[in-house]
C-alpha atoms as a PDB file:
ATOM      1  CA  UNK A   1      29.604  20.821  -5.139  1.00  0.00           C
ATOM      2  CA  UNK A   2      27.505  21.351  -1.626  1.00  0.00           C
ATOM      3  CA  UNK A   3      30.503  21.556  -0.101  1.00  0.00           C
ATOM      4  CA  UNK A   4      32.649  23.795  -2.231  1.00  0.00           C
ATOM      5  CA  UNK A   5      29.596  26.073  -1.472  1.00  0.00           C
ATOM      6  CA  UNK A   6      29.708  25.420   2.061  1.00  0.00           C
ATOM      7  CA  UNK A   7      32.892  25.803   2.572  1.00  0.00           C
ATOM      8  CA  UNK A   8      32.998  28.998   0.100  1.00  0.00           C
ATOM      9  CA  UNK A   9      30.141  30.749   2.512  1.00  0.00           C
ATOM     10  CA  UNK A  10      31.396  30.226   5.675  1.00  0.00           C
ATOM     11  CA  UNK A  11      34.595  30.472   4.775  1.00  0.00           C
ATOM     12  CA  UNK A  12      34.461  33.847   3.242  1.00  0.00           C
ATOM     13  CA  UNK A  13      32.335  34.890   6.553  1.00  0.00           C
ATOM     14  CA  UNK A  14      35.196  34.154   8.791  1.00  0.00           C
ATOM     15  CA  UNK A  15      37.825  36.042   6.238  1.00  0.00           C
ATOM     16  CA  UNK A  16      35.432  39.032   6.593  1.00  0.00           C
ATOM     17  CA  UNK A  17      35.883  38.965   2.464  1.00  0.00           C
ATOM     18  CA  UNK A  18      34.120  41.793   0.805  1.00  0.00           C
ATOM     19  CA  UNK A  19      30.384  41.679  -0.542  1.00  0.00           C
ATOM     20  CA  UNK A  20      27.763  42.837  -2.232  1.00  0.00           C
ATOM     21  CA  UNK A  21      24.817  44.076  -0.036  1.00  0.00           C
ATOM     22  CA  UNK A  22      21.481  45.856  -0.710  1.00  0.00           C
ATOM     23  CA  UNK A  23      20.221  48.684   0.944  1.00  0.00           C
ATOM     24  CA  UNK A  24      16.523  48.208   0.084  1.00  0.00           C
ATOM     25  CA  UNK A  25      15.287  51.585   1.534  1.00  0.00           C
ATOM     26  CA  UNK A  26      17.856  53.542  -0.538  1.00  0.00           C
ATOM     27  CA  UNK A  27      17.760  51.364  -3.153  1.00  0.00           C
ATOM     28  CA  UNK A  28      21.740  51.285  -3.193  1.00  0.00           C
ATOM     29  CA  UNK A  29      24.089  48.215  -3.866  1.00  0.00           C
ATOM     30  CA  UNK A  30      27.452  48.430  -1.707  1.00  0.00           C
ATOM     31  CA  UNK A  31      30.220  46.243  -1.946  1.00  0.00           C
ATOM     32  CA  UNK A  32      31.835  45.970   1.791  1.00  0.00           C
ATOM     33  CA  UNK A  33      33.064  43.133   4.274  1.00  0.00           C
ATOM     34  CA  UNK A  34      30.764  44.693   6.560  1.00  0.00           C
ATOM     35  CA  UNK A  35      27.519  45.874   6.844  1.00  0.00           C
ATOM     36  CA  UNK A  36      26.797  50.096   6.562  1.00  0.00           C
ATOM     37  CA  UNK A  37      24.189  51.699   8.810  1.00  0.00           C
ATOM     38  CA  UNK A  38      20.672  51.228   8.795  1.00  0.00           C
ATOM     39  CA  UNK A  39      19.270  48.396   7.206  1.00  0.00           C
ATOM     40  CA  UNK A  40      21.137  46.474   4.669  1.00  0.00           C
ATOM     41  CA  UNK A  41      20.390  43.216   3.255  1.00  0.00           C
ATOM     42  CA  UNK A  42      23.642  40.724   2.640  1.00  0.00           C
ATOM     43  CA  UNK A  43      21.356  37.725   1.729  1.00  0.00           C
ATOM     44  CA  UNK A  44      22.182  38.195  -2.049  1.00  0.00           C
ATOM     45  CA  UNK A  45      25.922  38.552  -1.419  1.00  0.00           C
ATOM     46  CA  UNK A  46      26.018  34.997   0.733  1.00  0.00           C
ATOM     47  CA  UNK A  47      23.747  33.640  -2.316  1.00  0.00           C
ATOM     48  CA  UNK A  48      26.084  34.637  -4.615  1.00  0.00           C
ATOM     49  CA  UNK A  49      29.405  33.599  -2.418  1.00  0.00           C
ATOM     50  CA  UNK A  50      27.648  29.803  -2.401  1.00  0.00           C
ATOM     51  CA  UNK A  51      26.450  29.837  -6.014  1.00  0.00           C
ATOM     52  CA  UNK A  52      30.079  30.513  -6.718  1.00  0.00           C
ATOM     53  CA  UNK A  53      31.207  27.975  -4.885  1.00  0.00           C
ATOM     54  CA  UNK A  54      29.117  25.267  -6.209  1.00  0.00           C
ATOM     55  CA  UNK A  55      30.199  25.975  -9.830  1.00  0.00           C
ATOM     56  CA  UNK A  56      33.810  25.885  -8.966  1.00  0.00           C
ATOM     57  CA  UNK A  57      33.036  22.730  -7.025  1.00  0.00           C
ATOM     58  CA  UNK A  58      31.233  21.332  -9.975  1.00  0.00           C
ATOM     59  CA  UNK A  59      33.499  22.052 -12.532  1.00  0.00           C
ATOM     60  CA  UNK A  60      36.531  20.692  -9.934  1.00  0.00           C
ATOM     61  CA  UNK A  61      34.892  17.418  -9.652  1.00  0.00           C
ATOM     62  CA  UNK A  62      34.244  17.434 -13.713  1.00  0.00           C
ATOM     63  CA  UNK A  63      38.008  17.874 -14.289  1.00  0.00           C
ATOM     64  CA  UNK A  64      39.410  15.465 -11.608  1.00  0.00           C
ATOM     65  CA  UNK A  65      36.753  13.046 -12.999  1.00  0.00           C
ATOM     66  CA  UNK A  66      37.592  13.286 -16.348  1.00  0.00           C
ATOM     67  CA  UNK A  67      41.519  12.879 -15.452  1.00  0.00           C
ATOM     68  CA  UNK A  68      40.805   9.824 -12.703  1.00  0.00           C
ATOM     69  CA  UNK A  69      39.711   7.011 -14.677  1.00  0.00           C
ATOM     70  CA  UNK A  70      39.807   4.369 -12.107  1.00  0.00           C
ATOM     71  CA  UNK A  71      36.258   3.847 -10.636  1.00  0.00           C
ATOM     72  CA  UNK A  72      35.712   4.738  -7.761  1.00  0.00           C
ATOM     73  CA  UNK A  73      34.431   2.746  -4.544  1.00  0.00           C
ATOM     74  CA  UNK A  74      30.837   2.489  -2.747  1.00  0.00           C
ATOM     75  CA  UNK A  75      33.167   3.698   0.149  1.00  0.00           C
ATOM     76  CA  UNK A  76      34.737   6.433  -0.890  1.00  0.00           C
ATOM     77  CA  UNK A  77      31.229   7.994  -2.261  1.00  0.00           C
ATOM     78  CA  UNK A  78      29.576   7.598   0.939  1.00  0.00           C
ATOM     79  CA  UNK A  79      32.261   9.198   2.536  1.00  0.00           C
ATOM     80  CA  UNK A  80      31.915  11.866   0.170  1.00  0.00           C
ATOM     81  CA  UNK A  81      28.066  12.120   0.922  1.00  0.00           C
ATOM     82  CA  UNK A  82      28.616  12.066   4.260  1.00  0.00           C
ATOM     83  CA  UNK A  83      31.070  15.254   4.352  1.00  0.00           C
ATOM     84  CA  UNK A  84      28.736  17.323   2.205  1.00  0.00           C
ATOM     85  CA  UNK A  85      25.897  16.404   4.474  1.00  0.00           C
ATOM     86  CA  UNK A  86      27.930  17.695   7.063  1.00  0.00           C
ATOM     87  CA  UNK A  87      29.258  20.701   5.469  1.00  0.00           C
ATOM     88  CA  UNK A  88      25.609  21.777   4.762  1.00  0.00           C
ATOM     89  CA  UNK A  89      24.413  21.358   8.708  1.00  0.00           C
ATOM     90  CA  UNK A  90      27.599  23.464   9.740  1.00  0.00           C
ATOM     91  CA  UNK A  91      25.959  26.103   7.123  1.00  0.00           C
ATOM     92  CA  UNK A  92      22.750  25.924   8.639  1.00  0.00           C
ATOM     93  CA  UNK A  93      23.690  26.005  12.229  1.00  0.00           C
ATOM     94  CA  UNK A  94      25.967  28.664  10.943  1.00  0.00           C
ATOM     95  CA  UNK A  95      23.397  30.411   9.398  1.00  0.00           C
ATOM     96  CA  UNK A  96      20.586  30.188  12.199  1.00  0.00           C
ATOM     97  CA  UNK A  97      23.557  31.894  14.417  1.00  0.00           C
ATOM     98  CA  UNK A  98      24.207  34.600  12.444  1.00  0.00           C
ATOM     99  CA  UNK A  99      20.204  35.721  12.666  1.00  0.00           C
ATOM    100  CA  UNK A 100      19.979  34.762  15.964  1.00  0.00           C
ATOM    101  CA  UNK A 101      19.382  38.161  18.448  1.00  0.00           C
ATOM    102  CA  UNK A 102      22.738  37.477  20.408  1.00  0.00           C
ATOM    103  CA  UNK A 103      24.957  37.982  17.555  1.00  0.00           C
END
């Protein structure tokens, strides 16, 4: 799931996919790949990109695990662990360079 979202965020960041952003001082919602002029806020639209994510993630992993019925190793789980701890660094370092000032 954390790494459906992950992926999902950054992922739709680099396609410059459209969407939705909040202009708080005009009190207007815009759906765009990129932001208008003036202040706009596209925290909600990244929320909602990774929410999105996460469910499809979630209900991936329901499916496959409902179809695999062989249990699965102490290996293969940490290596699973170990990629979504990974995918979720790459979002924050990701993240923090997005708000950084030399973007």
């Amino acid at each position: 799931m954390v790494t459906f979202g992950c992926l999902c965020m950054v992922g739709a960041d680099f396609g410059q996919w459209p969407r939705p952003m909040y202009a708080p001082y005009h009190a207007h919602w815009t759906f765009a790949a990129e932001p208008g002029p003036g202040v706009v806020m596209t925290y909600y639209g990244a929320l909602f990109r990774g929410v999105v994510g996460m469910c499809v993630g979630g209900a991936l992993a329901t499916i496959t695990r409902r179809w695999w019925q062989h249990r699965i190793n102490e290996r293969a789980l940490s290596l699973a662990a170990a990629w979504s701890l990974s995918a979720a660094a790459f979002l924050a370092l990701y993240s923090l360079w997005n708000i950084w000032p030399f973007s």
